[in-house]
C-alpha atoms as a PDB file:
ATOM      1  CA  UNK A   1     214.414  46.290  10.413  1.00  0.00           C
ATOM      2  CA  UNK A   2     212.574  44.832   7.776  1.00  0.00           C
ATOM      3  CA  UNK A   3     209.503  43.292   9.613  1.00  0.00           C
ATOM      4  CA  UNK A   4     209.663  46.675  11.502  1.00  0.00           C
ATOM      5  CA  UNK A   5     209.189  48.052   8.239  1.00  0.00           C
ATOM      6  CA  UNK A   6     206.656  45.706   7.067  1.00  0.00           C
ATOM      7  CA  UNK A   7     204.896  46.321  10.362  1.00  0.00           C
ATOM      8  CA  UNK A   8     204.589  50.004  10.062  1.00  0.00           C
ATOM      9  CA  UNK A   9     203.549  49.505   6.095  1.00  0.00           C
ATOM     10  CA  UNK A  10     200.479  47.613   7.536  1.00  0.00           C
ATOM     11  CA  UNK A  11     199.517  49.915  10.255  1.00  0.00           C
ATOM     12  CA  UNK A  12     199.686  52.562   7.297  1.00  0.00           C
ATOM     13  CA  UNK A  13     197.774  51.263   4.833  1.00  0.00           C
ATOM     14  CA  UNK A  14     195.207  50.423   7.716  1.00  0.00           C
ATOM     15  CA  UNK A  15     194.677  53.514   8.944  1.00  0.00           C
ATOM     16  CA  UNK A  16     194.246  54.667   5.756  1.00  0.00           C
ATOM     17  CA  UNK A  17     191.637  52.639   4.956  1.00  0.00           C
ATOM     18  CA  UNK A  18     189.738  53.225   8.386  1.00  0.00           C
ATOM     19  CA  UNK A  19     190.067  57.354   7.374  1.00  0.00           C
ATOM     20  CA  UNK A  20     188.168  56.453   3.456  1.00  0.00           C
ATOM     21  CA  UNK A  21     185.637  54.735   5.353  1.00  0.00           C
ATOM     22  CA  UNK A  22     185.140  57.215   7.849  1.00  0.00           C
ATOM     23  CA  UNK A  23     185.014  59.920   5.191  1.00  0.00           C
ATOM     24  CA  UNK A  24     183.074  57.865   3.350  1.00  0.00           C
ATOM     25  CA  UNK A  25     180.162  57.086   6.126  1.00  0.00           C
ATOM     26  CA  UNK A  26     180.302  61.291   6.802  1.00  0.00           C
ATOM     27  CA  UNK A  27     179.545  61.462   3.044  1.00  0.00           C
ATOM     28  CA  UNK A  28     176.319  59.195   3.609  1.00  0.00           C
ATOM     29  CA  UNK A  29     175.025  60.709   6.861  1.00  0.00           C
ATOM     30  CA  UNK A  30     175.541  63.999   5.388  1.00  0.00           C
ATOM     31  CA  UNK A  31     173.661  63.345   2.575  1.00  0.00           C
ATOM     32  CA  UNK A  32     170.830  61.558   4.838  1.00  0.00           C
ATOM     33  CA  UNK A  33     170.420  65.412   6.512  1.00  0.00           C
ATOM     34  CA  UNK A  34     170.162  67.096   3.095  1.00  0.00           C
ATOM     35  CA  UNK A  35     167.783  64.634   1.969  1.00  0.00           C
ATOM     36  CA  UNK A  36     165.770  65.026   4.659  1.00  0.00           C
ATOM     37  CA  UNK A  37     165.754  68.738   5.421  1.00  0.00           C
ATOM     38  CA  UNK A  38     164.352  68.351   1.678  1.00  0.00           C
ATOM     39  CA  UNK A  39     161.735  66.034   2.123  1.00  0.00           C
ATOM     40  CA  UNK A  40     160.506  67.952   5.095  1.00  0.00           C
ATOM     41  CA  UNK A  41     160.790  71.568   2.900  1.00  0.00           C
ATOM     42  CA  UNK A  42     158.487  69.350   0.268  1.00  0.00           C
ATOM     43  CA  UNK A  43     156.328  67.535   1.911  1.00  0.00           C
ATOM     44  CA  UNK A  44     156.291  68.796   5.924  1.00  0.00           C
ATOM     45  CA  UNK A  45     154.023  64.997   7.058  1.00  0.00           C
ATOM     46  CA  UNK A  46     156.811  63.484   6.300  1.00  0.00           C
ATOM     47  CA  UNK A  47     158.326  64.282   9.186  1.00  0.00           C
ATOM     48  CA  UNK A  48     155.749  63.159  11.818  1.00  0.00           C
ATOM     49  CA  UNK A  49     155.660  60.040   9.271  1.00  0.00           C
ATOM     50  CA  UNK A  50     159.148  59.232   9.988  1.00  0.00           C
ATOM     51  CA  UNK A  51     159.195  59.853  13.490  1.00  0.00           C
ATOM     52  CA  UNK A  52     156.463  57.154  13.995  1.00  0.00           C
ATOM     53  CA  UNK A  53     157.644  54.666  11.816  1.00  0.00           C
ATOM     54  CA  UNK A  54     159.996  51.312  12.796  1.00  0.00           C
ATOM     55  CA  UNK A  55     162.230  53.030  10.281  1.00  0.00           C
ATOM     56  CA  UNK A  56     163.235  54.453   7.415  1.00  0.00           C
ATOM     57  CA  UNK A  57     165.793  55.101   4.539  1.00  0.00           C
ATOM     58  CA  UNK A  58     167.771  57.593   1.980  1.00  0.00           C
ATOM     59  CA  UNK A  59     169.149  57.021  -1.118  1.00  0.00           C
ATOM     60  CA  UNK A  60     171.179  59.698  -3.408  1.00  0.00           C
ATOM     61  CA  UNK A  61     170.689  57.587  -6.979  1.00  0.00           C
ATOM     62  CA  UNK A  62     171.271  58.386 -11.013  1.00  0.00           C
ATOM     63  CA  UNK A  63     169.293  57.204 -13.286  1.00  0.00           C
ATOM     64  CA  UNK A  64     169.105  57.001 -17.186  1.00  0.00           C
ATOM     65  CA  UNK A  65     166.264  56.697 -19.059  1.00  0.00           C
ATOM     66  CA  UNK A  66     166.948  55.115 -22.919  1.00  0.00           C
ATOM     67  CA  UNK A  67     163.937  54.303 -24.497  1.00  0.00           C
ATOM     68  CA  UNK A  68     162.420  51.444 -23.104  1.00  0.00           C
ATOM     69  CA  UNK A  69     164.989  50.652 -20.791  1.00  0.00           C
ATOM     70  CA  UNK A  70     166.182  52.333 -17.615  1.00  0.00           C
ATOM     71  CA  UNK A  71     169.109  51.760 -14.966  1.00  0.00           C
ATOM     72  CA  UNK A  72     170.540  53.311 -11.901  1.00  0.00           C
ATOM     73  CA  UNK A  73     172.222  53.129  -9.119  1.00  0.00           C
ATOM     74  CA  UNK A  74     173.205  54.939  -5.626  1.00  0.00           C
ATOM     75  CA  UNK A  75     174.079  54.117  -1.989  1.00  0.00           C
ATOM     76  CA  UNK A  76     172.099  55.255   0.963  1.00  0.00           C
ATOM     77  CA  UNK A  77     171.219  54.480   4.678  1.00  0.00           C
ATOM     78  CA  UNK A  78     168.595  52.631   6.623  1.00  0.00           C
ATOM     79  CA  UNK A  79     167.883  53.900  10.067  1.00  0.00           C
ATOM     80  CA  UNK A  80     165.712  51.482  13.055  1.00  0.00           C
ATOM     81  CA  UNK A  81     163.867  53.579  14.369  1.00  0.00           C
ATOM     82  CA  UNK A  82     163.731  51.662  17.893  1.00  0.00           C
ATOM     83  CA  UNK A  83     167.209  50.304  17.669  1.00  0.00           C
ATOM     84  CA  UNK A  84     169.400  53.405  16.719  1.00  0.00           C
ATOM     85  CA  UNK A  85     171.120  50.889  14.530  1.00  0.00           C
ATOM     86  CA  UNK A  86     172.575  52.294  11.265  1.00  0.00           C
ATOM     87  CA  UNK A  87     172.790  50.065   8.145  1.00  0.00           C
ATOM     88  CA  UNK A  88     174.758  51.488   5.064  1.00  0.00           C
ATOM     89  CA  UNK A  89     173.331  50.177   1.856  1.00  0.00           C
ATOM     90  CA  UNK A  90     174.138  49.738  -2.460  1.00  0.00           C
ATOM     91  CA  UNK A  91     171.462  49.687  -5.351  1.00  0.00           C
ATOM     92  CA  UNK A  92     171.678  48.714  -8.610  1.00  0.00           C
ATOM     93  CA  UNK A  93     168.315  49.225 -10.502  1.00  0.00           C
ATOM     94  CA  UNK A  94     166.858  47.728 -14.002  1.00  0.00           C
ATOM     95  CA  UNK A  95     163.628  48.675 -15.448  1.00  0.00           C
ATOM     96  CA  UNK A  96     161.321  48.534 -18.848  1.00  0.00           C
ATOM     97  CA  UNK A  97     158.833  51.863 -19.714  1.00  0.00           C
ATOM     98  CA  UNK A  98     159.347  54.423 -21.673  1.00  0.00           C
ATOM     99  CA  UNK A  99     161.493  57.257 -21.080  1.00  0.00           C
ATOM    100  CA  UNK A 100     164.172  59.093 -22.075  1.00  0.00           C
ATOM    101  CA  UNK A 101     166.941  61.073 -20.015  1.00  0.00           C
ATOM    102  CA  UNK A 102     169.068  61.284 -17.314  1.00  0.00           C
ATOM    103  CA  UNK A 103     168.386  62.257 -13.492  1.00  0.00           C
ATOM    104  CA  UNK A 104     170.506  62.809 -10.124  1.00  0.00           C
ATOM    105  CA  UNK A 105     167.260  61.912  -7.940  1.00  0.00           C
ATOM    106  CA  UNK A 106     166.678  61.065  -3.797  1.00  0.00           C
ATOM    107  CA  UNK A 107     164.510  58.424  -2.263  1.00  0.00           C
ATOM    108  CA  UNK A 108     163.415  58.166   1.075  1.00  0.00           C
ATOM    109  CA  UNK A 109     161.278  55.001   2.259  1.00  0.00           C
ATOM    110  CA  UNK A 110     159.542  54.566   5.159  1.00  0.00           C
ATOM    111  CA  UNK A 111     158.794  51.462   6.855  1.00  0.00           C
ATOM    112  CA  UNK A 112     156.035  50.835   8.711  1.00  0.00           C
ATOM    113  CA  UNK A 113     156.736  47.158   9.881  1.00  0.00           C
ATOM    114  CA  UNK A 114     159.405  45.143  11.324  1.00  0.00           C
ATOM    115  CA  UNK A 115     159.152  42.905   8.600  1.00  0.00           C
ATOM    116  CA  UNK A 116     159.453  45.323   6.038  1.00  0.00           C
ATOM    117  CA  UNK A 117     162.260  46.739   7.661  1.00  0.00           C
ATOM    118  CA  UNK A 118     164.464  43.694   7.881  1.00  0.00           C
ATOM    119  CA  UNK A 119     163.457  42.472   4.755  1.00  0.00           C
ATOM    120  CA  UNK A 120     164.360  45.356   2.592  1.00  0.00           C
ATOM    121  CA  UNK A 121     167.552  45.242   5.115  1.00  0.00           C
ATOM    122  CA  UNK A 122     168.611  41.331   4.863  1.00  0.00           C
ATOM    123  CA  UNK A 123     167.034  40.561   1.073  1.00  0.00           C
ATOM    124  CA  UNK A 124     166.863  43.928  -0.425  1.00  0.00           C
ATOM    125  CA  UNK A 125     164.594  44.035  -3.242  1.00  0.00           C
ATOM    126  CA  UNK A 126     162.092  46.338  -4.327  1.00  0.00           C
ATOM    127  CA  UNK A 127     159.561  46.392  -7.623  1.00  0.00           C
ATOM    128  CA  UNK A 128     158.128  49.966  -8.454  1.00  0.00           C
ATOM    129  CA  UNK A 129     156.397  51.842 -10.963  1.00  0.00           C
ATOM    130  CA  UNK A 130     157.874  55.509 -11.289  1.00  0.00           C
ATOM    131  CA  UNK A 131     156.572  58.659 -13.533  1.00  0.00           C
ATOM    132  CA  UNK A 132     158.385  61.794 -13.499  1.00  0.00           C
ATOM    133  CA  UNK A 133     159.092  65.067 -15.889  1.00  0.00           C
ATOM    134  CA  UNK A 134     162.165  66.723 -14.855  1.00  0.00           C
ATOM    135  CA  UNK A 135     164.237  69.839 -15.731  1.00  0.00           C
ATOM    136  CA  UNK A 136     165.941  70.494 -13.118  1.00  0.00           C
ATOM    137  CA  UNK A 137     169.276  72.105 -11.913  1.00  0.00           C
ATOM    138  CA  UNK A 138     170.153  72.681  -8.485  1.00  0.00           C
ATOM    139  CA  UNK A 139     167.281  75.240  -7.437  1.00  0.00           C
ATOM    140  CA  UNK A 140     166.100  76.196 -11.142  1.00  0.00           C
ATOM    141  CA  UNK A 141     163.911  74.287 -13.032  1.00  0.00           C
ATOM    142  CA  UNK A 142     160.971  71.725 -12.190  1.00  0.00           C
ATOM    143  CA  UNK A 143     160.001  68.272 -11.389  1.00  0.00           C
ATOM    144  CA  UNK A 144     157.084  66.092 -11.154  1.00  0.00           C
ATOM    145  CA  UNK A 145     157.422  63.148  -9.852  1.00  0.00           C
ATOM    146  CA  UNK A 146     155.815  59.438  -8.099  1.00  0.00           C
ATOM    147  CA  UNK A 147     156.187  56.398  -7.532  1.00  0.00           C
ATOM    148  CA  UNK A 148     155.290  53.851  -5.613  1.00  0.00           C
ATOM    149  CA  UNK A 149     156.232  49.927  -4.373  1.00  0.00           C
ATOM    150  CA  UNK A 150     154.327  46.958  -4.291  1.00  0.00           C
ATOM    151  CA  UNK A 151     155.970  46.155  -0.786  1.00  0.00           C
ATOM    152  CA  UNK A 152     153.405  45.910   2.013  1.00  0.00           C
ATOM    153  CA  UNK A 153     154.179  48.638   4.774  1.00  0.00           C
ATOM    154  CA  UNK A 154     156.448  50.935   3.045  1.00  0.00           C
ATOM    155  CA  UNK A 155     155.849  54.279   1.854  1.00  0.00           C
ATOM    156  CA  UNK A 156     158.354  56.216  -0.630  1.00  0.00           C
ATOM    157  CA  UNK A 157     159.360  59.549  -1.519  1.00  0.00           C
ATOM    158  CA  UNK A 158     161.356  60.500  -4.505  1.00  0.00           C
ATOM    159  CA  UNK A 159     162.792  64.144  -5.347  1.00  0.00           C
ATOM    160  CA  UNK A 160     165.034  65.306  -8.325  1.00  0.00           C
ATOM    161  CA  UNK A 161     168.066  66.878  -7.423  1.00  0.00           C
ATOM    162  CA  UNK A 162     169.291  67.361 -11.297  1.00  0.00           C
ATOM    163  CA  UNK A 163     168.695  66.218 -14.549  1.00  0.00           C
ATOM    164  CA  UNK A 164     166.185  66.275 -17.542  1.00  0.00           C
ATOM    165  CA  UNK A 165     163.741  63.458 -17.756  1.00  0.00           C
ATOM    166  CA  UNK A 166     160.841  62.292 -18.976  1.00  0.00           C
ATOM    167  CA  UNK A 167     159.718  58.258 -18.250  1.00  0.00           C
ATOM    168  CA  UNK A 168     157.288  55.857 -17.050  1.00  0.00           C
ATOM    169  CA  UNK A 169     158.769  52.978 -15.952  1.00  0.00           C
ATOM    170  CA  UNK A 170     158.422  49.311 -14.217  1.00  0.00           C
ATOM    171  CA  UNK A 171     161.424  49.311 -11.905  1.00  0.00           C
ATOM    172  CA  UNK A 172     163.219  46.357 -10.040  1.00  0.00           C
ATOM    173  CA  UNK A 173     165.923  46.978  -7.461  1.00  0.00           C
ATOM    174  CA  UNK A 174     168.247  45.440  -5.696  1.00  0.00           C
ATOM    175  CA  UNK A 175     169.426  46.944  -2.374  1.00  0.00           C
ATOM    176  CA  UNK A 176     172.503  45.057  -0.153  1.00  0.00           C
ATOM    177  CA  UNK A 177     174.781  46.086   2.624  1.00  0.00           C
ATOM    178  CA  UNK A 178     177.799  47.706   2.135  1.00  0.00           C
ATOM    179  CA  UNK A 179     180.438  45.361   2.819  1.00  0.00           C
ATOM    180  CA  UNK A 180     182.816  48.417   3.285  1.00  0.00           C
ATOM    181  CA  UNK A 181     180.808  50.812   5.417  1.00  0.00           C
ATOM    182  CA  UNK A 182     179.269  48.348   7.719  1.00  0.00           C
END
């Protein structure tokens, strides 16, 4: 009775875990389609951009802007283009400028090569200068808002969800797989 027990405890506590990171991969792809339908509201290229690229990514982030130093971090998904393979990512962010505030912000890259594809997949690190103004919450308020990488053959898009913000800032970021979603 008691390894019966035992057994059933297991197949529990494993099916629970499989549910979380189903829910938890909805949450992602869910916010990929709001991002996008977004993007394409914003900035309607982007679209035809995307659909000709090797592939592409979202990230939902937060930042916070203290002075002269800045963090943040989010999760996200990379999509291959050709492959139909989906890779569920983490970033953790560090940066120098100056700035002050706090920010609930979206990225989309594009890739335009294989190479920058799987690198930004299998070593994950990007360096970026960003400037944005925000005031923003929900669909009041405004935003400004660039930036750009020094990565060959990628292309990014960045859009405030919430926050207030003002900053210019030198940005490094580390992007890895999620060891729990993938």
């Amino acid at each position: 009775m008691n390894k019966f027990l035992s057994v059933l405890f297991i197949a529990v506590l494993s099916f629970q875990s499989f549910a979380d990171v189903a829910k938890d991969r909805k949450k992602v792809t869910d916010m990929r389609q709001k991002i996008l339908t977004q993007l394409y509201k914003e900035e309607p290229s982007a679209k035809r951009k995307i659909e000709g690229a090797v592939g592409y990514a979202t990230f939902s982030n937060i930042g916070i802007n203290l002075f002269i130093l800045s963090a943040g971090n989010g999760s996200g998904i990379v999509k291959n283009m050709k492959t139909g393979q989906q890779t569920y990512m983490s970033m953790l962010s560090a940066g120098v400028g100056f700035g002050l505030g706090v920010k609930d912000f979206s990225a989309v890259f594009i890739f335009y090569t294989e190479d920058a594809l799987n690198a930004f997949i299998n070593e994950g690190w990007d360096f970026s200068g960003q400037i944005d103004a925000a005031a923003k919450s929900g669909e009041k308020g405004a935003e400004l808002s660039t930036a750009a990488t020094v990565v060959a053959g990628v292309e990014i898009y960045q859009m405030t969800e919430a926050g207030l913000a003002l900053q210019a800032t030198l940005q490094g970021t580390k992007y890895w797989k999620d060891g729990d979603l993938n």
